[in-house]
C-alpha atoms as a PDB file:
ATOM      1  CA  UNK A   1      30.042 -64.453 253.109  1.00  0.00           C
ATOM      2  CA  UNK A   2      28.467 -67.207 251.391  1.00  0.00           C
ATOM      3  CA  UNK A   3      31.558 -69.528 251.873  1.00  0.00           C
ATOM      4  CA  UNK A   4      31.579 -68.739 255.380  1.00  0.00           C
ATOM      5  CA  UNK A   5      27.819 -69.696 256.208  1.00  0.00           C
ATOM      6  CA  UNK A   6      28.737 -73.259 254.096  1.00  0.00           C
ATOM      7  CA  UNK A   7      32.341 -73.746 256.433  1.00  0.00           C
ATOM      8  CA  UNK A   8      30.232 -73.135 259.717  1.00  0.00           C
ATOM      9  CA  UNK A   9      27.099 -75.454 258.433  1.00  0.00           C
ATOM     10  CA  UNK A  10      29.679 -78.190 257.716  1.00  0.00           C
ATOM     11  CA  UNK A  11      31.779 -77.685 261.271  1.00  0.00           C
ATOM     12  CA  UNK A  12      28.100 -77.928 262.951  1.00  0.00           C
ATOM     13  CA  UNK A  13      27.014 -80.749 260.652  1.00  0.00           C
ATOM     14  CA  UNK A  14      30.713 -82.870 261.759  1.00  0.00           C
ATOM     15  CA  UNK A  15      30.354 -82.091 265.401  1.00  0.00           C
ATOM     16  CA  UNK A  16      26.954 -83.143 265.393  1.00  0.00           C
ATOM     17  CA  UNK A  17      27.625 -86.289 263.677  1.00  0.00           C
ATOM     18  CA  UNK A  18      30.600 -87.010 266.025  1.00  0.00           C
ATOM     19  CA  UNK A  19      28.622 -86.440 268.999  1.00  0.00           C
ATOM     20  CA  UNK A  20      25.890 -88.980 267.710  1.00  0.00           C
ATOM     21  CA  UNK A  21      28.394 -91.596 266.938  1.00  0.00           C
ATOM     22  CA  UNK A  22      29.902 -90.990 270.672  1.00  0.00           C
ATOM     23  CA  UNK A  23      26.553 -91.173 272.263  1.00  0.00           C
ATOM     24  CA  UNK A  24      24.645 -94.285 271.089  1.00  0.00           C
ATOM     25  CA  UNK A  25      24.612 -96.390 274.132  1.00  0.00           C
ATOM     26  CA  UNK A  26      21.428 -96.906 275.594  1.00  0.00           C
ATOM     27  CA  UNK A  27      20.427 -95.178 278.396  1.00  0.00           C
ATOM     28  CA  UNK A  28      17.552 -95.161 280.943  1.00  0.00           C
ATOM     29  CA  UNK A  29      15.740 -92.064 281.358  1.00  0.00           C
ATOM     30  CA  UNK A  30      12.677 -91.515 283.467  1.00  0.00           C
ATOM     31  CA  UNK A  31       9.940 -88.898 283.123  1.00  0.00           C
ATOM     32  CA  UNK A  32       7.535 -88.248 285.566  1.00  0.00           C
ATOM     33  CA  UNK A  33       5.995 -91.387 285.533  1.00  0.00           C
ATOM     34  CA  UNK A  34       7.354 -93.642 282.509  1.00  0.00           C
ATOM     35  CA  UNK A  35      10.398 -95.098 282.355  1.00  0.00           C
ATOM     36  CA  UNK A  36      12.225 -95.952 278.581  1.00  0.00           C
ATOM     37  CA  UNK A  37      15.194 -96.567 277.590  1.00  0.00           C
ATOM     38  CA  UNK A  38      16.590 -94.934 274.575  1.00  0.00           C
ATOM     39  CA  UNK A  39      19.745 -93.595 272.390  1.00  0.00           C
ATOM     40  CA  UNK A  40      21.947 -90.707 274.110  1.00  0.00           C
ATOM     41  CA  UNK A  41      22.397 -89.123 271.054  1.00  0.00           C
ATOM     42  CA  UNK A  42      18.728 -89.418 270.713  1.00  0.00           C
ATOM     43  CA  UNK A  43      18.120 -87.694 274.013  1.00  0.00           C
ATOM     44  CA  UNK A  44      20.423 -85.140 273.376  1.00  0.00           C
ATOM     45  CA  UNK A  45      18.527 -83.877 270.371  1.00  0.00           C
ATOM     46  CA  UNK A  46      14.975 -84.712 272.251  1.00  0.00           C
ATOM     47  CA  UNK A  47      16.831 -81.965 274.542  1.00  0.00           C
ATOM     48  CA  UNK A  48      18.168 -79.424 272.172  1.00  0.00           C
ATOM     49  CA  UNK A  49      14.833 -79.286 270.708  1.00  0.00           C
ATOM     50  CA  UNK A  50      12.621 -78.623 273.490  1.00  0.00           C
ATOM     51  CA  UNK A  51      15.315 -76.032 274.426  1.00  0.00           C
ATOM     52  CA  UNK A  52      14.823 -74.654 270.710  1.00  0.00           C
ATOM     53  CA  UNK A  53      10.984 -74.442 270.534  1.00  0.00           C
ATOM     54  CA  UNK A  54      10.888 -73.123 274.223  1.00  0.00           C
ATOM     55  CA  UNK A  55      13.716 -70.279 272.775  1.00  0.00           C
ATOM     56  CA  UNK A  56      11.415 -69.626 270.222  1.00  0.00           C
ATOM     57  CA  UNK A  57       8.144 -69.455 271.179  1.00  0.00           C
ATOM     58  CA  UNK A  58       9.714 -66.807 274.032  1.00  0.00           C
ATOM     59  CA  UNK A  59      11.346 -64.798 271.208  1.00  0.00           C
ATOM     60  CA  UNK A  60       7.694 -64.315 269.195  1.00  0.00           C
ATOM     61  CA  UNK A  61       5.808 -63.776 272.949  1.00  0.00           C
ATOM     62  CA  UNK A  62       8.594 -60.713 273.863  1.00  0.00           C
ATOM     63  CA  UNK A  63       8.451 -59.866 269.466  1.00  0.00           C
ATOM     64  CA  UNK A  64       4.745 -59.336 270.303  1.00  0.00           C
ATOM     65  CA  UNK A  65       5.219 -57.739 273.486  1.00  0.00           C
ATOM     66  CA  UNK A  66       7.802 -55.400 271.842  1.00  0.00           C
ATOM     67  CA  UNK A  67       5.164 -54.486 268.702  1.00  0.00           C
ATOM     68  CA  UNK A  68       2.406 -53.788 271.273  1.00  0.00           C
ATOM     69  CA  UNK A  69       4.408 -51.261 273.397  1.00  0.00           C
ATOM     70  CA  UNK A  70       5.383 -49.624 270.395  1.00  0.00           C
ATOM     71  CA  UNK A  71       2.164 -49.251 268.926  1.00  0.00           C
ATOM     72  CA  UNK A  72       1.199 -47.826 271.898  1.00  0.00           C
ATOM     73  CA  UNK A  73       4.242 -45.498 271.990  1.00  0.00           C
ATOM     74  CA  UNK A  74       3.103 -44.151 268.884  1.00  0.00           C
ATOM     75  CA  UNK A  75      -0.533 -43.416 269.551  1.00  0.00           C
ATOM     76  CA  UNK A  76      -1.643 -46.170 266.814  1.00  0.00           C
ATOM     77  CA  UNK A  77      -0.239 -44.137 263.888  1.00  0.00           C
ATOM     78  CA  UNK A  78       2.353 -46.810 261.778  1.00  0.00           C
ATOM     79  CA  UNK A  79       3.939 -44.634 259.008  1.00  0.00           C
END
């Protein structure tokens, strides 16, 4: 199992690299008001890691949820 979590890590790691050395042209982006001009490779991880934080912070808000309901399920009692 451990071989297989280092082959996947290393196919992620390549693609990632080949997408960043496909990607490096500039390219204009503008948000809300600013305008900058900036790597497409760097955009593209700007991107993935909003998308990231947003997937996580969602995850610990239902996590939290999902504890409260059962605590309330259970009358209070954790065993």
């Amino acid at each position: 199992m451990k071989k297989f979590k280092i082959i996947v890590i290393a196919i992620v790691l390549l693609l990632s690299l080949i997408v960043i050395l496909q990607n490096m042209q500039p390219v204009k982006t503008k948000f809300i008001f600013w305008m900058f001009t900036l790597p497409g490779a760097f955009l593209l991880f700007l991107t993935f890691m909003f998308g990231f934080i947003a997937g996580l912070l969602m995850a610990i808000r239902f996590e939290s949820r999902s504890e409260k309901k059962r605590e309330v399920i259970s009358g209070g009692n954790k065993t």
